[in-house]
Structures are given as structure tokens and as C-alpha cells.
C-alpha atoms as a PDB file:
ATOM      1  CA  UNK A   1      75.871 110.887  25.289  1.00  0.00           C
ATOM      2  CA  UNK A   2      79.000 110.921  23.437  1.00  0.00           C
ATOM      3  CA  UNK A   3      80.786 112.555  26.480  1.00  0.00           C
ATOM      4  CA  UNK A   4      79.987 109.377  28.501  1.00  0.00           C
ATOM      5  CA  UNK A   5      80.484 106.749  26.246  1.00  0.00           C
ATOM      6  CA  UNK A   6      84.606 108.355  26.196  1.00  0.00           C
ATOM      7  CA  UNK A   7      84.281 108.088  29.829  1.00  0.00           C
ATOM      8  CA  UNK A   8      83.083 104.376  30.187  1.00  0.00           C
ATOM      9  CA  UNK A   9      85.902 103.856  27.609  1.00  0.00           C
ATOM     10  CA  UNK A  10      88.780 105.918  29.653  1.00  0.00           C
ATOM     11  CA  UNK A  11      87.821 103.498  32.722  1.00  0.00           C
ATOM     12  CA  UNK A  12      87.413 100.353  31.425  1.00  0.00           C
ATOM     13  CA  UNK A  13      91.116 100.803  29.444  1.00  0.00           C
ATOM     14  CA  UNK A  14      92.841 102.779  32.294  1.00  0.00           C
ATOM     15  CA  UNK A  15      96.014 101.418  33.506  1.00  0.00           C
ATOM     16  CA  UNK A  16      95.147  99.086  37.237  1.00  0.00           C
ATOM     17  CA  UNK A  17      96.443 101.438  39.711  1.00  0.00           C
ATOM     18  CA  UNK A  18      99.070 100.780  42.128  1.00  0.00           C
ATOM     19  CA  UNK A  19      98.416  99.205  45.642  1.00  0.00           C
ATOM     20  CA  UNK A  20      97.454 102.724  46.937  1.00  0.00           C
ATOM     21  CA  UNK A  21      98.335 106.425  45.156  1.00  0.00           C
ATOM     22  CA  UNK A  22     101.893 106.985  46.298  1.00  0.00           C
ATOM     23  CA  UNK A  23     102.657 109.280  43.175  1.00  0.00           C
ATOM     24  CA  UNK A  24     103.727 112.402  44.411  1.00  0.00           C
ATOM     25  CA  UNK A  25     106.763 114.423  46.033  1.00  0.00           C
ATOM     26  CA  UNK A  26     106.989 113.155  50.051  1.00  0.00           C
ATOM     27  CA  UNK A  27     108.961 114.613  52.244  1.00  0.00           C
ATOM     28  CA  UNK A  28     111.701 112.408  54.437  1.00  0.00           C
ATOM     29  CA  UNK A  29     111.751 112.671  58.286  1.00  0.00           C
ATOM     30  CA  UNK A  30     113.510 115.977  59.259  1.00  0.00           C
ATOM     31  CA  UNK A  31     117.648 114.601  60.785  1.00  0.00           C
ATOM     32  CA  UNK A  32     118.429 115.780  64.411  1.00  0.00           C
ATOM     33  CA  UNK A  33     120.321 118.599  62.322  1.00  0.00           C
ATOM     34  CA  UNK A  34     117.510 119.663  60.246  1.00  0.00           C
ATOM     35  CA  UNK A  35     118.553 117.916  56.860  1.00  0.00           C
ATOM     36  CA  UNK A  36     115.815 116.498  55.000  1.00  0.00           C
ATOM     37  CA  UNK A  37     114.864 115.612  51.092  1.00  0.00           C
ATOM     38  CA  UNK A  38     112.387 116.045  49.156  1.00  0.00           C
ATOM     39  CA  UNK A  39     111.871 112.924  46.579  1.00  0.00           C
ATOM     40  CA  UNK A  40     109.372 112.413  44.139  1.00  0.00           C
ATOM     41  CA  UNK A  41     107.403 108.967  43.340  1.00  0.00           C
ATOM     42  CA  UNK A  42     106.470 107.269  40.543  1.00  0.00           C
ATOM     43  CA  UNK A  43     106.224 104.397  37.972  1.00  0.00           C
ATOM     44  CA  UNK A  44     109.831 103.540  37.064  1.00  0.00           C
ATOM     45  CA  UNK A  45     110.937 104.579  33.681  1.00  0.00           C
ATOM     46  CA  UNK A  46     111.696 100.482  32.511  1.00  0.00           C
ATOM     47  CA  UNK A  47     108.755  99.118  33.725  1.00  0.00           C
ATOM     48  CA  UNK A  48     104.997  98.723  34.238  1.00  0.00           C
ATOM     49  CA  UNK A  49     104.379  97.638  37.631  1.00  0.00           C
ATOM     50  CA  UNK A  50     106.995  99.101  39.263  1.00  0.00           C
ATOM     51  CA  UNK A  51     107.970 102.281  41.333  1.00  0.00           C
ATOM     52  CA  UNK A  52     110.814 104.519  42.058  1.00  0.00           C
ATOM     53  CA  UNK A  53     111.665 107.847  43.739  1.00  0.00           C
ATOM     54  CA  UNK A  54     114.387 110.650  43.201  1.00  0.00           C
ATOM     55  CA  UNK A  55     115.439 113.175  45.146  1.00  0.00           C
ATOM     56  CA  UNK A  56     113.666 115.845  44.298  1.00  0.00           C
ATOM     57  CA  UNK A  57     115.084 118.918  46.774  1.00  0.00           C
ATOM     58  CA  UNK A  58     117.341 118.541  49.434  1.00  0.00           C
ATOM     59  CA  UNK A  59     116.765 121.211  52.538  1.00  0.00           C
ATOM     60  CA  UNK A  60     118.624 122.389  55.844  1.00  0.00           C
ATOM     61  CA  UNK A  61     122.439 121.602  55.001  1.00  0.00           C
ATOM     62  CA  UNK A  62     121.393 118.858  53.058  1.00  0.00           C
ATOM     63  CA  UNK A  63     123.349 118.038  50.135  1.00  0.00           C
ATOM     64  CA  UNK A  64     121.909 119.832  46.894  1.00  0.00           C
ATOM     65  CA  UNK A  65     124.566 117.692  44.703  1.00  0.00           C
ATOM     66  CA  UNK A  66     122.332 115.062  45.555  1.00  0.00           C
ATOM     67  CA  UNK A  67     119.207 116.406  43.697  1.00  0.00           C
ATOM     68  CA  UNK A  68     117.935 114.111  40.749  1.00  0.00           C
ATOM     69  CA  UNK A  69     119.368 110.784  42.138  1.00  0.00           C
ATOM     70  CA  UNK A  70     117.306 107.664  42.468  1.00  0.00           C
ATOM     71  CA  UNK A  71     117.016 106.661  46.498  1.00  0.00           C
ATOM     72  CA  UNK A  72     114.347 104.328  45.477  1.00  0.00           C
ATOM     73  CA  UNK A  73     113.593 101.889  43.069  1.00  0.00           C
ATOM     74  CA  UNK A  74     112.193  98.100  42.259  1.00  0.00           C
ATOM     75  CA  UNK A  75     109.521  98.348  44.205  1.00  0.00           C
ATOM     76  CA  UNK A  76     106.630  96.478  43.578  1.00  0.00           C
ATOM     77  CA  UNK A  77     103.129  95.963  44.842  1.00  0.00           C
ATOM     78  CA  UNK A  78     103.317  93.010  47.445  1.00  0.00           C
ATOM     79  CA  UNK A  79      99.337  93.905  49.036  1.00  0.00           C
ATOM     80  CA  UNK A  80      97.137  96.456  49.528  1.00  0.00           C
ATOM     81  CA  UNK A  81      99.086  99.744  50.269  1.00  0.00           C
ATOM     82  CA  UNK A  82     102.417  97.882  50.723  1.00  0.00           C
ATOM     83  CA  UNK A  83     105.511  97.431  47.730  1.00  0.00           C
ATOM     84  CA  UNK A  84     108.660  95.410  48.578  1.00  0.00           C
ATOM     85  CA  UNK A  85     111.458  93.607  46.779  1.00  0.00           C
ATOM     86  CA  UNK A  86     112.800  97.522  46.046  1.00  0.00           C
ATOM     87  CA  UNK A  87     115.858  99.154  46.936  1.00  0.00           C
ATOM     88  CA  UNK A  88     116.864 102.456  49.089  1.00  0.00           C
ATOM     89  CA  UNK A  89     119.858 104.600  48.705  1.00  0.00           C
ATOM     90  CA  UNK A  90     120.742 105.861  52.330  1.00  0.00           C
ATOM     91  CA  UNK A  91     122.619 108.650  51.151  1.00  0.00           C
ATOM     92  CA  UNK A  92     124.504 109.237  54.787  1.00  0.00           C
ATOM     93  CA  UNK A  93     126.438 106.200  54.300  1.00  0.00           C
ATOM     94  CA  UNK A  94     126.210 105.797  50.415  1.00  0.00           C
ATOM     95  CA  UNK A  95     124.608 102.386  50.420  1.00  0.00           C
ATOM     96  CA  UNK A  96     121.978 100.384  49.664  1.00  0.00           C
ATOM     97  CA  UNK A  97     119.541  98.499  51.515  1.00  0.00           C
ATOM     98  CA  UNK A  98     116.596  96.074  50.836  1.00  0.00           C
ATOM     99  CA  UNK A  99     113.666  98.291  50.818  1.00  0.00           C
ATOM    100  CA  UNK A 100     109.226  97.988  51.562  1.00  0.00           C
ATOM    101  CA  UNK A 101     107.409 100.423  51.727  1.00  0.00           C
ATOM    102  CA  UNK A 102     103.010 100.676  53.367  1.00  0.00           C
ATOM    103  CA  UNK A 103     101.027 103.254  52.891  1.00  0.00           C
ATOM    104  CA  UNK A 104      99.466 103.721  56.258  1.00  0.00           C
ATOM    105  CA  UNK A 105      96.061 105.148  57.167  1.00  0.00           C
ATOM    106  CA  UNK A 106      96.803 108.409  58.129  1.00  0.00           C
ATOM    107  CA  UNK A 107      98.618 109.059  55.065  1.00  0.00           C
ATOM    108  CA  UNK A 108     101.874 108.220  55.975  1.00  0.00           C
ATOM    109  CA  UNK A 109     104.315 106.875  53.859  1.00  0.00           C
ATOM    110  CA  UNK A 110     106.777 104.071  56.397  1.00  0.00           C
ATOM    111  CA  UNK A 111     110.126 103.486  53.972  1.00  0.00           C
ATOM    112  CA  UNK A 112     112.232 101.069  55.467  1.00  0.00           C
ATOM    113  CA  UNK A 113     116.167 100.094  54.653  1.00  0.00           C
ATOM    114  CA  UNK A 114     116.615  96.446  55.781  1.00  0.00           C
ATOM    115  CA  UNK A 115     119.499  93.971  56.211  1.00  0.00           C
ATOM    116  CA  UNK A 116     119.833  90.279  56.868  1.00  0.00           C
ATOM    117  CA  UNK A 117     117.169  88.780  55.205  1.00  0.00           C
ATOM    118  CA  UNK A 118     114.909  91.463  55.686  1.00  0.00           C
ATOM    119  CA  UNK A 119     115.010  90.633  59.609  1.00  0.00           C
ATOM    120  CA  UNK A 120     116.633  93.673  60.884  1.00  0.00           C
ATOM    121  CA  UNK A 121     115.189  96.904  59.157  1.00  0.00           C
ATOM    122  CA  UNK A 122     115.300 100.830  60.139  1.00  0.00           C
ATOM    123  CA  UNK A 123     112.474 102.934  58.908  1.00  0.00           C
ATOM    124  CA  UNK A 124     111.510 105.994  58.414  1.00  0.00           C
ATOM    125  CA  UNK A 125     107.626 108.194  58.443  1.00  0.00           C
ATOM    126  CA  UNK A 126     106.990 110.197  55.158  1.00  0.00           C
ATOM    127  CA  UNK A 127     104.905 112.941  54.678  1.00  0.00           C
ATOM    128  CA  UNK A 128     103.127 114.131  51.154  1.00  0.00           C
ATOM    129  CA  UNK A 129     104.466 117.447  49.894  1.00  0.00           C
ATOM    130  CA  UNK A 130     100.862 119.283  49.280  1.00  0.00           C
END
């Protein structure tokens, strides 16, 4: 009895989850030369309801100096399975671009870079690292 009175108390006083379980390592979509990254998800560091990714391993010529950077971070839920209001680190042309993210159905992660108001955007299909 004990046992399940801790439970009922673990779920009633866990932490509302994000729109969707992105935690995790995903892996970016493979470059026509066979770079891609590795980059691990989570809550930011500085606050609640936010998340973040860093490159977590960087693979086929990829840069390795790059490992343990932020490419993501601000985002914030904006519906069910989407964030927005982040920013991406494109790290081919070392900037920065206006960033959403949705969780799709088939368990794809779409990451898009956007400029001009959010009107013109390039994005990106990411798959979880099992």
C-alpha cells in the first residue's frame, strides 16, 4: 500500500512534460558528402520550460571540434508536438537562424532554420539515436 501511495505522489508532483518527448540524442540528415551530427536534447540548463540541443558526435568528415556546442536553444512549447521562438546554429555557415521545431507522427523530428519573419525557412528530418 505504501508502494502506491509514493506512486500517486511521484505523478501528481511530476514536472508537466514537454509538448511531446523530444529528450534524447537525434541524428541530423546525412550531407550529400556524408557529414552528419549527432546532438542531444533537452531542458535548457537556465530554464524550466525550455529546450536545447548540443552536438553530441559529429560523423563522416564532419567537424569533431564542433562536439559539445549548442546548435539549439530557446525553444519553447508553442502546441502539441511543436516548440518555436528557439534558435539554430547552422554550423556550415556559422550562423544563426530563427528556429521551430514538430514532432511528427512517425517519429520524426522536422528542425527548421528560418529568415524573414519566419516566412522563408529550410528544414531538415531528424531521426532518434536508439
Amino acid at each position: 500500500m505504501r508502494g502506491l501511495r509514493l506512486t500517486v505522489v511521484a505523478v501528481l508532483f511530476a514536472a508537466p512534460a514537454h509538448a511531446g518527448d523530444i529528450d534524447g540524442v537525434w541524428k541530423s540528415e546525412v550531407k550529400d558528402d556524408g557529414r552528419y551530427l549527432h546532438i542531444q536534447i533537452g531542458p535548457c540548463t537556465n530554464a524550466t520550460n525550455e529546450v536545447c540541443g548540443t552536438i553530441a558526435g559529429a560523423f563522416g568528415g564532419a567537424n569533431e571540434a564542433n562536439i559539445g556546442k549548442p546548435i539549439i536553444w530557446g525553444m519553447v512549447p508553442s502546441g502539441e508536438n511543436e516548440w518555436d521562438d528557439g534558435t539554430i546554429w547552422k554550423v556550415d555557415d556559422d550562423k544563426e537562424y530563427d528556429s521551430e521545431m514538430k514532432l511528427q507522427d512517425d517519429g520524426i523530428l522536422r528542425v527548421s532554420g528560418c529568415i524573414a519573419f519566419g516566412m522563408i525557412c529550410k528544414s531538415q528530418e531528424w531521426t532518434r539515436v536508439p
